[in-house]
C-alpha atoms as a PDB file:
ATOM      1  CA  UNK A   1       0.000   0.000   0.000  1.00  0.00           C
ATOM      2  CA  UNK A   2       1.122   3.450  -0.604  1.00  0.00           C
ATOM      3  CA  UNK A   3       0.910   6.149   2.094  1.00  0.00           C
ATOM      4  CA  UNK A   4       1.280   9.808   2.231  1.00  0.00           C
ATOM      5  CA  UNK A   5       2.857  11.590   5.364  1.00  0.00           C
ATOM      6  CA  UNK A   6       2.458  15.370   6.069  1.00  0.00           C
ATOM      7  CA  UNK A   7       4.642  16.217   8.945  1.00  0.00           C
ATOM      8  CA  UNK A   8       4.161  19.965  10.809  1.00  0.00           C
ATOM      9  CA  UNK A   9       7.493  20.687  13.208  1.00  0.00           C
ATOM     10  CA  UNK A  10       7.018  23.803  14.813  1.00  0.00           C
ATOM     11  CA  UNK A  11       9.810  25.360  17.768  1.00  0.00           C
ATOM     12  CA  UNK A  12       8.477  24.392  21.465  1.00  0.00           C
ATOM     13  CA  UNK A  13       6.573  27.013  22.633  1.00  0.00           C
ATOM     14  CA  UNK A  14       8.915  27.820  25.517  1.00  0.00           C
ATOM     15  CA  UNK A  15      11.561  28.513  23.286  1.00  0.00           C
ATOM     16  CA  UNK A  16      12.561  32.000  21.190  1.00  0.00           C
ATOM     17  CA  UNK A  17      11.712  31.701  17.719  1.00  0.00           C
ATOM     18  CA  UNK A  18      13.752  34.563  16.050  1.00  0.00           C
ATOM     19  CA  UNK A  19      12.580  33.962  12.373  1.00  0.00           C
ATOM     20  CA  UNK A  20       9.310  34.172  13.571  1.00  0.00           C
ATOM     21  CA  UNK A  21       9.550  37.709  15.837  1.00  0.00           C
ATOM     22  CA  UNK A  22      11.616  39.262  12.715  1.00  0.00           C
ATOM     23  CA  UNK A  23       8.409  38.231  10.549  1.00  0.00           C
ATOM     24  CA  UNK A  24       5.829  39.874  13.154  1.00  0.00           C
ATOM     25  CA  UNK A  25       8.013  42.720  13.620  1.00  0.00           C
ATOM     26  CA  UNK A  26       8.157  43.529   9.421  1.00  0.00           C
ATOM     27  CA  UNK A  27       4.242  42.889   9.783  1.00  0.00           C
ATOM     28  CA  UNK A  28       4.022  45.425  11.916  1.00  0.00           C
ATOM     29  CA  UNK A  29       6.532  47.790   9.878  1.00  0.00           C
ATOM     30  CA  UNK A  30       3.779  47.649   6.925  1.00  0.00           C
ATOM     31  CA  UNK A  31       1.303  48.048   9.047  1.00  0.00           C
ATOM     32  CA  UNK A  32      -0.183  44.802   9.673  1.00  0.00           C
ATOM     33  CA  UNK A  33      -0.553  45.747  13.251  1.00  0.00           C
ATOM     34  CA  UNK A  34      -3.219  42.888  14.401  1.00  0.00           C
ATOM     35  CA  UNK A  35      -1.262  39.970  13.387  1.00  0.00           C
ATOM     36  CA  UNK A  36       0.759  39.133  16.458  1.00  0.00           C
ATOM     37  CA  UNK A  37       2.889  35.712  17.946  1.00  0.00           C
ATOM     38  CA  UNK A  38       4.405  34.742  14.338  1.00  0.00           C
ATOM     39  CA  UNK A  39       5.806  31.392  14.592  1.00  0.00           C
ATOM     40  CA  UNK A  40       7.897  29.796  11.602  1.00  0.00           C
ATOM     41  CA  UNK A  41       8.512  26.076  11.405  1.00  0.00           C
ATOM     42  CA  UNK A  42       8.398  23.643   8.845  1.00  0.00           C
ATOM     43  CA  UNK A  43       6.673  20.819   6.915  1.00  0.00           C
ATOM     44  CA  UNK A  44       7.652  17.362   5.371  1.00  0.00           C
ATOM     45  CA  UNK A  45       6.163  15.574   2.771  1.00  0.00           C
ATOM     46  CA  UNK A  46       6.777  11.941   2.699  1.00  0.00           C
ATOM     47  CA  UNK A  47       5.410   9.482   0.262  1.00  0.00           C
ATOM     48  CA  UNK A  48       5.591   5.747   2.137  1.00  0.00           C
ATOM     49  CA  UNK A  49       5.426   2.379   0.826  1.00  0.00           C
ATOM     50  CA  UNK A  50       4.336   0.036   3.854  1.00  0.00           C
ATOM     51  CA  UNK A  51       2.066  -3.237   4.027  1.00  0.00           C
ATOM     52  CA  UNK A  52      -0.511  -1.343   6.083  1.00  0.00           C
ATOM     53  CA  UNK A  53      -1.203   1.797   8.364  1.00  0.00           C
ATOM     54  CA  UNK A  54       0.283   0.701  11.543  1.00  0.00           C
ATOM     55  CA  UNK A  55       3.611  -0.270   9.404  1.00  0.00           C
ATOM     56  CA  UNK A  56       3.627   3.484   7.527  1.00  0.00           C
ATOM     57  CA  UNK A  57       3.171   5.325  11.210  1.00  0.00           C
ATOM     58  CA  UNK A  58       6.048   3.795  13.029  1.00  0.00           C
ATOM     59  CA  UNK A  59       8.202   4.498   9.910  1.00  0.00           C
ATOM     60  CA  UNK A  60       7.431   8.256   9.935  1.00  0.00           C
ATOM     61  CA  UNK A  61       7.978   8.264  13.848  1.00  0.00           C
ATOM     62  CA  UNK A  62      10.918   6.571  13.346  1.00  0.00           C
ATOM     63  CA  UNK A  63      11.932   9.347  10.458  1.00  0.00           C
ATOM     64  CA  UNK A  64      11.036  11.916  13.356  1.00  0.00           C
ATOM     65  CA  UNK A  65      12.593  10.755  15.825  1.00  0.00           C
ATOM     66  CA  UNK A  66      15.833   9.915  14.526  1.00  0.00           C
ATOM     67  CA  UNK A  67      16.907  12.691  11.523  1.00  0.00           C
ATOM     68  CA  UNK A  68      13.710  14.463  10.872  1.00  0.00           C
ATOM     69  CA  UNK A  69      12.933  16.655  14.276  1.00  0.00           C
ATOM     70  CA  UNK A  70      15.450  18.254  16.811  1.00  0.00           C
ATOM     71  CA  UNK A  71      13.809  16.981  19.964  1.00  0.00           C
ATOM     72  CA  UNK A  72      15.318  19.513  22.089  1.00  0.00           C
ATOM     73  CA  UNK A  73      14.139  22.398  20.148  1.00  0.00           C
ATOM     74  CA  UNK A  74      11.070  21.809  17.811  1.00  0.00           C
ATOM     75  CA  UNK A  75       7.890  19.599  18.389  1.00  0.00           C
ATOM     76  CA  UNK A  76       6.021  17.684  15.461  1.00  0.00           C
ATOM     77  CA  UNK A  77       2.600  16.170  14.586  1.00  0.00           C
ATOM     78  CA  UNK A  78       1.752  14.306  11.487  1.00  0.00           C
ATOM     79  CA  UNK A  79      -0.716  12.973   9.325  1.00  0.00           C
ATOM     80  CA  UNK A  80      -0.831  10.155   6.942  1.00  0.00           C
ATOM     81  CA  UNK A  81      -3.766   9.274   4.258  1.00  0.00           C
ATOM     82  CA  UNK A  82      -3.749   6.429   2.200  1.00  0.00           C
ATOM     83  CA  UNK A  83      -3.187   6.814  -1.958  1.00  0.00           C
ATOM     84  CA  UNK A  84      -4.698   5.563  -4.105  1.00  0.00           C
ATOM     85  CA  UNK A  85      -3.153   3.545  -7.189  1.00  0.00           C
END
């Protein structure tokens, strides 16, 4: 079966996110005043090959946990669909 993974990692919300405060702040510079707590992160597309859905999870976790996400800095959630063909 083929899967498709769409993986959101975003900085933990503790954390300083500068890309993201030098975004609001040019916001604000052309007057875009109400938009306010910018974050910037990132997303992963991942097209999967596995034998079922159980088997095409624990391979994206795997991907995450292991090369895809800083664990100490950023946070992820993910989705994966089935495709078709």
């Amino acid at each position: 079966m083929k899967f498709k993974a769409s993986i959101d990692i975003m900085p933990h919300t503790e954390l300083l996110d500068p890309q993201g405060k030098a975004v609001n702040n040019s916001l604000h510079k052309i007057g875009q005043t109400e938009i306010e707590k910018v974050r910037i992160g990132k997303r992963i597309e991942l097209h999967i090959e596995a034998k079922d859905a159980t088997e095409a999870e624990k391979l994206v976790k795997e991907s995450c946990e292991t090369l895809l996400v800083n664990k100490i800095m950023e946070q992820y959630q993910y989705n994966i669909s089935a495709i078709e063909g």
